[in-house]
PDB file of N, CA and C in Angstrom:
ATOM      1  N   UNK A   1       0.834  -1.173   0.000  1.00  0.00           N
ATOM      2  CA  UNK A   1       0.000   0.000   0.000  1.00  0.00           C
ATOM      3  C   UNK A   1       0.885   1.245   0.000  1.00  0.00           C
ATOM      4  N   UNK A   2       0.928   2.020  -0.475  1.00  0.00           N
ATOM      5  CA  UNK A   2       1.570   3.289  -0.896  1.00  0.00           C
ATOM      6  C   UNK A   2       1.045   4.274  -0.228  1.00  0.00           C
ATOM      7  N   UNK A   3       2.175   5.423   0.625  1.00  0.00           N
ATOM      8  CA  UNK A   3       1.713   6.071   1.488  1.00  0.00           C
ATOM      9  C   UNK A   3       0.619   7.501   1.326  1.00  0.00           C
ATOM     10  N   UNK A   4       0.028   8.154   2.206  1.00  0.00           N
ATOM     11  CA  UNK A   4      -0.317   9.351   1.447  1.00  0.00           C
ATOM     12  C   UNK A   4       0.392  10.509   0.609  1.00  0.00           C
ATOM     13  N   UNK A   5       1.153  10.358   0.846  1.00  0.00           N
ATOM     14  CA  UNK A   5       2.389  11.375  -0.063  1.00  0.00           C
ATOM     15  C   UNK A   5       3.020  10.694  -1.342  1.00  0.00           C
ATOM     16  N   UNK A   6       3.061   9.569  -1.279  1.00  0.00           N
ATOM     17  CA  UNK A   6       2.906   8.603  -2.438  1.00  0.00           C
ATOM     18  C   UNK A   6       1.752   9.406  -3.522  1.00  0.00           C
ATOM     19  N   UNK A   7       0.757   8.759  -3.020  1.00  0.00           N
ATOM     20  CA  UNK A   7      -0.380   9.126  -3.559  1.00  0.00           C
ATOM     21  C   UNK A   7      -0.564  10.326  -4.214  1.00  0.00           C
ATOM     22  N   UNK A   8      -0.553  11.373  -3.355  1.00  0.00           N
ATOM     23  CA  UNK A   8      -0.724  12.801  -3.213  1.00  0.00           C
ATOM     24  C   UNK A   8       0.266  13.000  -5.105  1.00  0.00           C
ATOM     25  N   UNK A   9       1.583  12.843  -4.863  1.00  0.00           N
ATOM     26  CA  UNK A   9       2.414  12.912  -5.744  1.00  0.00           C
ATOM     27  C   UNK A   9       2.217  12.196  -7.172  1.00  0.00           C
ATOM     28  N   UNK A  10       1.579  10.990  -6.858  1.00  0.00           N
ATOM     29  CA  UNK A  10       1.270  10.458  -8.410  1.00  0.00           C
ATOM     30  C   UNK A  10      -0.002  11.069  -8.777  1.00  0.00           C
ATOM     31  N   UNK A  11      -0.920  11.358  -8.193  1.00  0.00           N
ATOM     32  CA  UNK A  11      -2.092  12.862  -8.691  1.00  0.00           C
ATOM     33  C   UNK A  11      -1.666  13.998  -9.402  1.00  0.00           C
ATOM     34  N   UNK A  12      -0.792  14.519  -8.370  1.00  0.00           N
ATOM     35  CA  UNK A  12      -0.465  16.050  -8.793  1.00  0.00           C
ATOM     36  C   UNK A  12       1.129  15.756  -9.312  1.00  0.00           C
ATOM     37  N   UNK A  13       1.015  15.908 -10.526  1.00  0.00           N
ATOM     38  CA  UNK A  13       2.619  15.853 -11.880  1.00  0.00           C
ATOM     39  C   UNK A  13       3.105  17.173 -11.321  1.00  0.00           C
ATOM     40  N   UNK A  14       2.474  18.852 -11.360  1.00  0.00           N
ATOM     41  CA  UNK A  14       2.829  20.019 -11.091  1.00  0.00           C
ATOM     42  C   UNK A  14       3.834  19.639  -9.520  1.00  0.00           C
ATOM     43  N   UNK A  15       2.815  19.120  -8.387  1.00  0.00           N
ATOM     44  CA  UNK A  15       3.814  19.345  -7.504  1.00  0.00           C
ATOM     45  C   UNK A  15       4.696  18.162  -7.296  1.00  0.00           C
ATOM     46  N   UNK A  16       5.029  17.079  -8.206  1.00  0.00           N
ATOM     47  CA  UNK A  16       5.648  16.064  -8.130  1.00  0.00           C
ATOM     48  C   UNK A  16       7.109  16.733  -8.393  1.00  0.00           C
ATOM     49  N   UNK A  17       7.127  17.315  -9.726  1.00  0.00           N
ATOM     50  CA  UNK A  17       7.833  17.931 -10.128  1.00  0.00           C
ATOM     51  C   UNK A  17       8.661  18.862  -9.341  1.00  0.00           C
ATOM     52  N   UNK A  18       8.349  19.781  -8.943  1.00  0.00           N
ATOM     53  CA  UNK A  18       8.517  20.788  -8.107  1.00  0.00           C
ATOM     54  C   UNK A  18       9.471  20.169  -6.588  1.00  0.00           C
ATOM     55  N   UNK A  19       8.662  19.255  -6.265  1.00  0.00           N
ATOM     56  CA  UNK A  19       9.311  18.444  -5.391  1.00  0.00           C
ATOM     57  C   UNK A  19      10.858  17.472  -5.301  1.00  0.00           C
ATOM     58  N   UNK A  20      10.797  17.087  -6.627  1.00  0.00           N
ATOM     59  CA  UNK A  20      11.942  16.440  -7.207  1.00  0.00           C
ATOM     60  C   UNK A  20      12.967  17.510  -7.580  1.00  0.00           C
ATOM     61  N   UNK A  21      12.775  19.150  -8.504  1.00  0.00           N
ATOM     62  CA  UNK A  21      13.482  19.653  -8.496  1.00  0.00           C
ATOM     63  C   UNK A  21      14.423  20.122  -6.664  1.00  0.00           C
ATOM     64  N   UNK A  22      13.361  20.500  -5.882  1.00  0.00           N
ATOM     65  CA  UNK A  22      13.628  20.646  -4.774  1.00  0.00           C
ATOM     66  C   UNK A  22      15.042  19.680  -4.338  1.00  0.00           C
ATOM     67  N   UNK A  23      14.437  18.666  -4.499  1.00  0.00           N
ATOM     68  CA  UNK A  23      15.192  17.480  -3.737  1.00  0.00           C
ATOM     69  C   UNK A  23      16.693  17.291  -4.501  1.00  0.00           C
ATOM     70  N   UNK A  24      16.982  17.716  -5.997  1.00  0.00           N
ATOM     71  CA  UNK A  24      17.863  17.583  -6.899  1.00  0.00           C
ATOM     72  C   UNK A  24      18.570  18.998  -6.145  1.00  0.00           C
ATOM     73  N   UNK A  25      18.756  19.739  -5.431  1.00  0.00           N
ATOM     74  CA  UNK A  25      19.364  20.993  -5.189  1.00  0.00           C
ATOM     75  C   UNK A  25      19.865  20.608  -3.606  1.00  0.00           C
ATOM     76  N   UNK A  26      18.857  20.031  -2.531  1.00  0.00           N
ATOM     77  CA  UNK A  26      19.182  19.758  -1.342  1.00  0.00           C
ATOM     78  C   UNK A  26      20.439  18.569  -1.514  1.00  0.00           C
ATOM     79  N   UNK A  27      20.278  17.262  -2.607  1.00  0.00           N
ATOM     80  CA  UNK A  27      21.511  16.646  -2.672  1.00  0.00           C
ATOM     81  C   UNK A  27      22.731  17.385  -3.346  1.00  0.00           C
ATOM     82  N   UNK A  28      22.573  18.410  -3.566  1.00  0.00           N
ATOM     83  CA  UNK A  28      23.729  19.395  -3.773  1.00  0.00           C
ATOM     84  C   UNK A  28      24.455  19.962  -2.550  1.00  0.00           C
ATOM     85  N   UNK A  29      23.808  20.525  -1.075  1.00  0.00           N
ATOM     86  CA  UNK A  29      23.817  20.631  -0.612  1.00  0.00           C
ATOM     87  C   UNK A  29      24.833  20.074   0.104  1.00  0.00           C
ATOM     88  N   UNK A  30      25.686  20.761   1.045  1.00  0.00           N
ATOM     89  CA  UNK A  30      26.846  20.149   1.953  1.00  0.00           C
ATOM     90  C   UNK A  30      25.915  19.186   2.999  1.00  0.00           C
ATOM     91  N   UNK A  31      25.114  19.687   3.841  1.00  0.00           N
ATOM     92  CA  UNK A  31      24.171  18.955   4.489  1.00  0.00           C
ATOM     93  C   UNK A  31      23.722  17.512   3.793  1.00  0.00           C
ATOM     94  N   UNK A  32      23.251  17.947   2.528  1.00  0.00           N
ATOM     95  CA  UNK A  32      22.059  16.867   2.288  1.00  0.00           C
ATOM     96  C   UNK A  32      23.066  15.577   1.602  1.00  0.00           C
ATOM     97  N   UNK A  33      24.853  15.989   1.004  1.00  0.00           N
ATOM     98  CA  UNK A  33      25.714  15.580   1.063  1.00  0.00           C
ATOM     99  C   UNK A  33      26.273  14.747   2.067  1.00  0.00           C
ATOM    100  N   UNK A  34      26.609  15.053   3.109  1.00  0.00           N
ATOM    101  CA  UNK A  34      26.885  14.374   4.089  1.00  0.00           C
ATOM    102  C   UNK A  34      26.134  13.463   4.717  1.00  0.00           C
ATOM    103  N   UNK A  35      24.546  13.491   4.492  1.00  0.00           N
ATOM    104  CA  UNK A  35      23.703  12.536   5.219  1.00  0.00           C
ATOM    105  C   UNK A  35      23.147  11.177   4.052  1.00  0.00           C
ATOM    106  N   UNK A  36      23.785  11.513   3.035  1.00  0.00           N
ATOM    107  CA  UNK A  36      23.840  10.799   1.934  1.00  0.00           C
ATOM    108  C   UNK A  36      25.275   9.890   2.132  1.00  0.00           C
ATOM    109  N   UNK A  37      26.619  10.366   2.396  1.00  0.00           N
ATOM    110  CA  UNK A  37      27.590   9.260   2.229  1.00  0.00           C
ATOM    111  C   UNK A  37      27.459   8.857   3.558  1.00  0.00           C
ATOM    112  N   UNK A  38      26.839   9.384   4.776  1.00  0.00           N
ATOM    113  CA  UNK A  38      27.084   8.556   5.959  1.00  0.00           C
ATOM    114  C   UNK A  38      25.991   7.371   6.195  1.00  0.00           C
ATOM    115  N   UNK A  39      25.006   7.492   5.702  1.00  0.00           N
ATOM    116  CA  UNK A  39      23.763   6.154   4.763  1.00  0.00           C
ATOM    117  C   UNK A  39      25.265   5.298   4.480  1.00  0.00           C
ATOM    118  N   UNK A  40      25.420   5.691   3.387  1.00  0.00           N
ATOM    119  CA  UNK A  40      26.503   5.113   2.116  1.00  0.00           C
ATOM    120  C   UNK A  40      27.530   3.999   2.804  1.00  0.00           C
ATOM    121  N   UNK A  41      28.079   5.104   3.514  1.00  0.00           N
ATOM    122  CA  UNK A  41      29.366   4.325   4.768  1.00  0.00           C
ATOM    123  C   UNK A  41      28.674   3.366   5.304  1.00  0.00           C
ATOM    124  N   UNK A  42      28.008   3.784   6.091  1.00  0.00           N
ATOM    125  CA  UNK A  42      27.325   2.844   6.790  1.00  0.00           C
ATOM    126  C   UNK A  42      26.674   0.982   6.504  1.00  0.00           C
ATOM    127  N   UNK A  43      25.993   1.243   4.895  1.00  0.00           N
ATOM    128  CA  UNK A  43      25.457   0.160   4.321  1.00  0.00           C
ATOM    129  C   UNK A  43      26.827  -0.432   3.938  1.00  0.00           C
ATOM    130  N   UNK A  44      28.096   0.040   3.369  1.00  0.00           N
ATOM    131  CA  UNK A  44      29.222  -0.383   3.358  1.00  0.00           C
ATOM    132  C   UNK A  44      29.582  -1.109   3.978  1.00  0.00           C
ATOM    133  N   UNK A  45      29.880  -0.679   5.314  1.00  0.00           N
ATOM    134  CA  UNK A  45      30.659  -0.953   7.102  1.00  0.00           C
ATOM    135  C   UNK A  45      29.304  -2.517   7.237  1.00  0.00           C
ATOM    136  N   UNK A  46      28.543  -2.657   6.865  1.00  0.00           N
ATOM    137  CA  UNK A  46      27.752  -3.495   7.446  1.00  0.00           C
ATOM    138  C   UNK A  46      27.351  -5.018   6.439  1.00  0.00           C
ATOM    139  N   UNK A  47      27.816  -4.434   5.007  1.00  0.00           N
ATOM    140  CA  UNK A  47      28.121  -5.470   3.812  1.00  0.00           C
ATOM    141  C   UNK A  47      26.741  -5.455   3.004  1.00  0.00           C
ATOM    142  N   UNK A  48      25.699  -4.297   3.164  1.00  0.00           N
ATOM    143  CA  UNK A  48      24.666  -4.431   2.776  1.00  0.00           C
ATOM    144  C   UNK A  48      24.819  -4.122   1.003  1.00  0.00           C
ATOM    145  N   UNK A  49      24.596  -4.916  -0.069  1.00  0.00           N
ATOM    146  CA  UNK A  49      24.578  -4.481  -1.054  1.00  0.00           C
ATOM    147  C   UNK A  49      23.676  -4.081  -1.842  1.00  0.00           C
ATOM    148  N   UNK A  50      23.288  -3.853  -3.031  1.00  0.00           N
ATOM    149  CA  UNK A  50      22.188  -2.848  -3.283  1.00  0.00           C
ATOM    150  C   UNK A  50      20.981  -3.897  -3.714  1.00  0.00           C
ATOM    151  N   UNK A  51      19.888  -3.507  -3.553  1.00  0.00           N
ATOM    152  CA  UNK A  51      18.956  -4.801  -3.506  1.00  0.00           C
ATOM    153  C   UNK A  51      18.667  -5.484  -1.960  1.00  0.00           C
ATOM    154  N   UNK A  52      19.209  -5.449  -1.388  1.00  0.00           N
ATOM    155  CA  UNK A  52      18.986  -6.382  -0.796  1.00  0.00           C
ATOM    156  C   UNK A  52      18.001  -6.185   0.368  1.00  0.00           C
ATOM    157  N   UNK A  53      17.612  -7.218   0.919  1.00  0.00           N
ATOM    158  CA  UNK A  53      15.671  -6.693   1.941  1.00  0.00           C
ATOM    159  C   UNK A  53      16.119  -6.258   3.177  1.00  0.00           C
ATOM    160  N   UNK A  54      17.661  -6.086   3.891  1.00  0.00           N
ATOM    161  CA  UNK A  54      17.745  -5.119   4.821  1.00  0.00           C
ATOM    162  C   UNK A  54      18.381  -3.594   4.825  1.00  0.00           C
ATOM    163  N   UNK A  55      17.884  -2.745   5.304  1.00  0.00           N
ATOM    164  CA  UNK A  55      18.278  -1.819   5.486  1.00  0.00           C
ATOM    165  C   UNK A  55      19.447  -1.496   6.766  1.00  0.00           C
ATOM    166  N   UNK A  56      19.944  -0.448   6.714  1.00  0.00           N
ATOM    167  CA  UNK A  56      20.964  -0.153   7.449  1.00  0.00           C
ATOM    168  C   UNK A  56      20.088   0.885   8.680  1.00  0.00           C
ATOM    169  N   UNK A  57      20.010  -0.034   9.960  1.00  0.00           N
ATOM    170  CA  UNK A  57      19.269   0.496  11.250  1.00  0.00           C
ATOM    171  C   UNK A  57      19.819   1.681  11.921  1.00  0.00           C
ATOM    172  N   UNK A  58      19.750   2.657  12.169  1.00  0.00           N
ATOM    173  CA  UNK A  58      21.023   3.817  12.856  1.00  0.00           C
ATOM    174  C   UNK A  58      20.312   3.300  14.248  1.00  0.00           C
ATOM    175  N   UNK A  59      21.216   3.052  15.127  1.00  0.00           N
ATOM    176  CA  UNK A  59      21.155   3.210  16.760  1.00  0.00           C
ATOM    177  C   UNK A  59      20.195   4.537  17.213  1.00  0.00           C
ATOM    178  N   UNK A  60      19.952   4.271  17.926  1.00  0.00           N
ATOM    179  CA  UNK A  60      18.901   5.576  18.745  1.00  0.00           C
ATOM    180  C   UNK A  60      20.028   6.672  19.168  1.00  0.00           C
ATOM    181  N   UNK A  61      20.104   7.980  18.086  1.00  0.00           N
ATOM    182  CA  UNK A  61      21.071   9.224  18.323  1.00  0.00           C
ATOM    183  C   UNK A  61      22.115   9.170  17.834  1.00  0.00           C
ATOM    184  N   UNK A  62      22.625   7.901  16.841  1.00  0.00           N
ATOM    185  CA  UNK A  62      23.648   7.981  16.290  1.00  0.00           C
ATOM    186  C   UNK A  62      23.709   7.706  14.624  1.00  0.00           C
ATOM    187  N   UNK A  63      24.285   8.504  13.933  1.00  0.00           N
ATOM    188  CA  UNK A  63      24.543   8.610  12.453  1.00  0.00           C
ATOM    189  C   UNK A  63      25.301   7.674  11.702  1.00  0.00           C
ATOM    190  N   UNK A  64      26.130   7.287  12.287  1.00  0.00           N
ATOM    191  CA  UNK A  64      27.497   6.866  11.775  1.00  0.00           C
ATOM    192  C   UNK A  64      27.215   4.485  12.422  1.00  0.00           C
ATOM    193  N   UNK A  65      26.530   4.650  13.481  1.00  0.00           N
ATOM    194  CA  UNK A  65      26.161   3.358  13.916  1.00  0.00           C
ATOM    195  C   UNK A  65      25.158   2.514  13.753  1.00  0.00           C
ATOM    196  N   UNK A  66      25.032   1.046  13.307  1.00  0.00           N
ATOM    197  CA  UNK A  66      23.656   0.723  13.347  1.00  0.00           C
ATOM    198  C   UNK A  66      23.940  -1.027  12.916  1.00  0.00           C
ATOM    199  N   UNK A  67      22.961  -1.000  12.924  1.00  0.00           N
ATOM    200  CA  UNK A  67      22.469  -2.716  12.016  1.00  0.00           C
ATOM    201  C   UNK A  67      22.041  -3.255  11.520  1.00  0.00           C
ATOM    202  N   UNK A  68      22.134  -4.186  10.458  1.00  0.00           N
ATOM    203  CA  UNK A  68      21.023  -4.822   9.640  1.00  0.00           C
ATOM    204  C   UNK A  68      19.598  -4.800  10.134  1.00  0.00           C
ATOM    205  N   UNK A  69      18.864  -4.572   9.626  1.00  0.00           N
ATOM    206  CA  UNK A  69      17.310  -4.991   9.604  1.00  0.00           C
ATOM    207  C   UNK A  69      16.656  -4.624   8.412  1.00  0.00           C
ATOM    208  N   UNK A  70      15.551  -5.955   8.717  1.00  0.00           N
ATOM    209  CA  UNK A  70      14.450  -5.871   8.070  1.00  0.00           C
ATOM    210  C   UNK A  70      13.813  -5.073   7.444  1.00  0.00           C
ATOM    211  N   UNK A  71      13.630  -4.656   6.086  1.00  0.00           N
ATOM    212  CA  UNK A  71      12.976  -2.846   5.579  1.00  0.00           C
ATOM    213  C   UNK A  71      11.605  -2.851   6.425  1.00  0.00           C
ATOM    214  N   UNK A  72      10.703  -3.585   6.056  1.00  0.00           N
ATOM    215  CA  UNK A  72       9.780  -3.589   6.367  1.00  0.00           C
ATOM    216  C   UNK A  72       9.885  -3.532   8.440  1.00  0.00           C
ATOM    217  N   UNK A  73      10.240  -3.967   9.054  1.00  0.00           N
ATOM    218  CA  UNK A  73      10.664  -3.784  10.494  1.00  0.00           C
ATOM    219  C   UNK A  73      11.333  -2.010  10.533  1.00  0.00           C
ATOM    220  N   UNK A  74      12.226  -1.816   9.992  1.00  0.00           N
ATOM    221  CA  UNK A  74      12.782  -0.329   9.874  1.00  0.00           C
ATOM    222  C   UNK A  74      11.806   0.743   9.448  1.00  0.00           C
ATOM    223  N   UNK A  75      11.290   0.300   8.842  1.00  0.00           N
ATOM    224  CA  UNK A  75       9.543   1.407   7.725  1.00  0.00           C
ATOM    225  C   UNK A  75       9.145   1.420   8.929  1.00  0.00           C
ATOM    226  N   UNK A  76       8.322   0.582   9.730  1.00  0.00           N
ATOM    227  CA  UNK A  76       7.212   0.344  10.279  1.00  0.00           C
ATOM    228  C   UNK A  76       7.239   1.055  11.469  1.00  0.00           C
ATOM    229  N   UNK A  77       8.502   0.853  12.117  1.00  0.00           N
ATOM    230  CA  UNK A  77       8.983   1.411  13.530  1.00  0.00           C
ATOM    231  C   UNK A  77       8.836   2.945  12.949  1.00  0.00           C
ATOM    232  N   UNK A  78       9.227   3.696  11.906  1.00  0.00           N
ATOM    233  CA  UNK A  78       8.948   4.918  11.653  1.00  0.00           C
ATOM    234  C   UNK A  78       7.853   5.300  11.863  1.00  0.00           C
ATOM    235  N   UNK A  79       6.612   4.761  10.913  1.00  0.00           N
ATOM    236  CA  UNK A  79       5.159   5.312  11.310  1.00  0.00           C
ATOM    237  C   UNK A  79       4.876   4.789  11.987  1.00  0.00           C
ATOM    238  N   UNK A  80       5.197   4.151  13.092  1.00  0.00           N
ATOM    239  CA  UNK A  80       4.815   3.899  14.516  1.00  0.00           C
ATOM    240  C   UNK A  80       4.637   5.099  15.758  1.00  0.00           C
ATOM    241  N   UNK A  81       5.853   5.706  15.428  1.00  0.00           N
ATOM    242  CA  UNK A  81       6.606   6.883  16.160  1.00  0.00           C
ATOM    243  C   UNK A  81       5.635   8.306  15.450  1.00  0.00           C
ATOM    244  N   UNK A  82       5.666   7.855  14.230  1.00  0.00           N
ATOM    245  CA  UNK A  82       4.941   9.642  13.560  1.00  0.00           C
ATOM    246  C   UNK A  82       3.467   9.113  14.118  1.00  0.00           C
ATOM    247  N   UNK A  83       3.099   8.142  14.652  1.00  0.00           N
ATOM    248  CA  UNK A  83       1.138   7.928  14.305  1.00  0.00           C
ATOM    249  C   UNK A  83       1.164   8.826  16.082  1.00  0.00           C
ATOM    250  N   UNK A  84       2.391   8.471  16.455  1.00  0.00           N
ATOM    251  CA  UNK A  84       1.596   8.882  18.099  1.00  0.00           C
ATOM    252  C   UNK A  84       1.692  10.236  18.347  1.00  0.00           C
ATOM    253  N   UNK A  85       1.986  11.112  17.356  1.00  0.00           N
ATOM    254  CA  UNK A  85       1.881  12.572  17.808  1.00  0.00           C
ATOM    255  C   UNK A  85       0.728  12.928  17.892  1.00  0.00           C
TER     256      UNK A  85
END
């Protein structure tokens, strides 16, 4: 099932667009740079290769640390945390 912003985005092409340009400028970005190779490092440091059904877990407060898991276990724990606000 595909999320609401999923959704939202395959409706509207205008702000799909808009959104993607956005996002093509933030990975320009020194910031949006750095949180991109420390992902990178990380799936490295842990032997995860591309494809494959785990993701790279960050420890609770740390960037640079973490562990294999499950995508679906890693997804889930996310909107777990956003449903309880």
């Amino acid at each position: 099932m595909a999320s609401r912003t999923a959704e939202y985005y395959r409706k509207n092409p205008a702000a799909r667009k808009r959104r993607l340009e956005q996002q093509k400028r933030y990975q320009k970005t020194k910031k949006g740079k750095s949180i991109k190779n420390n992902a990178n490092k990380l799936r490295r440091r842990l032997g995860l290769k591309i494809g494959d059904k785990r993701d790279a877990a960050h420890y609770k407060g740390s960037k640079t640390k973490g562990r294999p898991q499950h995508r679906s276990k890693n997804r889930a724990r996310l909107s777990i945390r956003r449903k309880k606000k």
